[in-house]
C-alpha atoms as a PDB file:
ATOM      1  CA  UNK A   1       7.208  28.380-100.230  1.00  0.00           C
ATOM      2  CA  UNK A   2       9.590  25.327-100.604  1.00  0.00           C
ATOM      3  CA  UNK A   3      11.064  26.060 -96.569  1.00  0.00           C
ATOM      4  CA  UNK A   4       7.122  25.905 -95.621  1.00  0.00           C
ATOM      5  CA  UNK A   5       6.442  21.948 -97.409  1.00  0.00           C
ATOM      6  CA  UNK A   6      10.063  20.937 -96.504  1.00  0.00           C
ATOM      7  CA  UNK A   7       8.961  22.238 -92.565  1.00  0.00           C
ATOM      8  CA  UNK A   8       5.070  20.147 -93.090  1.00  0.00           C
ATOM      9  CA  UNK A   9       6.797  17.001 -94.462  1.00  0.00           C
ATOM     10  CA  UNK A  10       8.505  17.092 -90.902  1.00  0.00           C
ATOM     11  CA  UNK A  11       5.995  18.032 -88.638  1.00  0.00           C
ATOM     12  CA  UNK A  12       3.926  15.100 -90.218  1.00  0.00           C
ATOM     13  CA  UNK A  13       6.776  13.203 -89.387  1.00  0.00           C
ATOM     14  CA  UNK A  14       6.679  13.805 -86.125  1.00  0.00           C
ATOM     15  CA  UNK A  15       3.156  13.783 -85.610  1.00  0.00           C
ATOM     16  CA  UNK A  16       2.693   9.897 -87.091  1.00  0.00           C
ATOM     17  CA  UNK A  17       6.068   9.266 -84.258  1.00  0.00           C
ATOM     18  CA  UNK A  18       3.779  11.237 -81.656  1.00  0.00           C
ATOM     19  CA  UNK A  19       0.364  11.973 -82.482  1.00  0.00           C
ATOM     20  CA  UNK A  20      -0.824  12.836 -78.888  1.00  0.00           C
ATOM     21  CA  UNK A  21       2.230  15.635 -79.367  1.00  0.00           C
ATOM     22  CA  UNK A  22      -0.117  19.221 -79.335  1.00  0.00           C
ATOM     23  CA  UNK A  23       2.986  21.898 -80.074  1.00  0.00           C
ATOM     24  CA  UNK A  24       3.280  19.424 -83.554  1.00  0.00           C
ATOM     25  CA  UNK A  25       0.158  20.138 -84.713  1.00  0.00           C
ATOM     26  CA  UNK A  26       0.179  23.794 -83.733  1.00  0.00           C
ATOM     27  CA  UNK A  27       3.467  24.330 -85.748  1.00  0.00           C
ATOM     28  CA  UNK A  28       2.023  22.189 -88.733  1.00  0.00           C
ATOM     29  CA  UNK A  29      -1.535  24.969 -87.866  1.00  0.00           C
ATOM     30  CA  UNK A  30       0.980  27.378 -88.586  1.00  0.00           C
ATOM     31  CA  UNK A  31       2.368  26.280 -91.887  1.00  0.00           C
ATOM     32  CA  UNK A  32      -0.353  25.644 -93.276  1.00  0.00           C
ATOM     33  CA  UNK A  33      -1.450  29.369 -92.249  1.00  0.00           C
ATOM     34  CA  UNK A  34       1.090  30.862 -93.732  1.00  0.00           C
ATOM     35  CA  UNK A  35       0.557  28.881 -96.612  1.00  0.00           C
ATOM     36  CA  UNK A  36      -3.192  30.342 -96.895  1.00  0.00           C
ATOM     37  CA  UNK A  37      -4.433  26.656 -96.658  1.00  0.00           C
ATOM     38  CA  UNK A  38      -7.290  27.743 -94.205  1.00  0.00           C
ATOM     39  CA  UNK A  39      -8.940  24.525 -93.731  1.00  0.00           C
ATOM     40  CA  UNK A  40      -5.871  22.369 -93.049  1.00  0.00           C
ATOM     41  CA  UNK A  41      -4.376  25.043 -90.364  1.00  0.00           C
ATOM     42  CA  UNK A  42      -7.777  24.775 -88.318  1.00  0.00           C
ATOM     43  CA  UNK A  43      -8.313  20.852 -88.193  1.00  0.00           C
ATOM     44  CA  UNK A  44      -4.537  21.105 -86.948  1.00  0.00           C
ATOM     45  CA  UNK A  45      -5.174  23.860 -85.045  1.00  0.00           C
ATOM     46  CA  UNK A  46      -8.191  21.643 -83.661  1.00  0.00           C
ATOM     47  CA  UNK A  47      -6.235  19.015 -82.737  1.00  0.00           C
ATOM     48  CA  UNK A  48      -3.949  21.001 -81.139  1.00  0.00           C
ATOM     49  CA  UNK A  49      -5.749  21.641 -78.264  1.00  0.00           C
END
């Protein structure tokens, strides 16, 4: 669980460098999937498109 909040810390790194960046907030989607956090994987998943 530590390799998936060390892997969102970055992606939200990257995505307040680049927030028009899609593939960003799909990886951060998928963290937060595989993380069960539902509701944050979809409103990145939103954005992601």
């Amino acid at each position: 669980m530590a390799q998936y909040q060390k892997a969102i810390d970055s992606y939200q790194i990257a995505v307040s460098l680049d927030q028009k960046n899609p593939i960003t907030y799909e990886a951060l989607g998928f963290s937060y999937y595989d993380l069960k956090q539902y509701k944050k994987a979809l409103f990145r998943f939103s954005k992601s498109t």
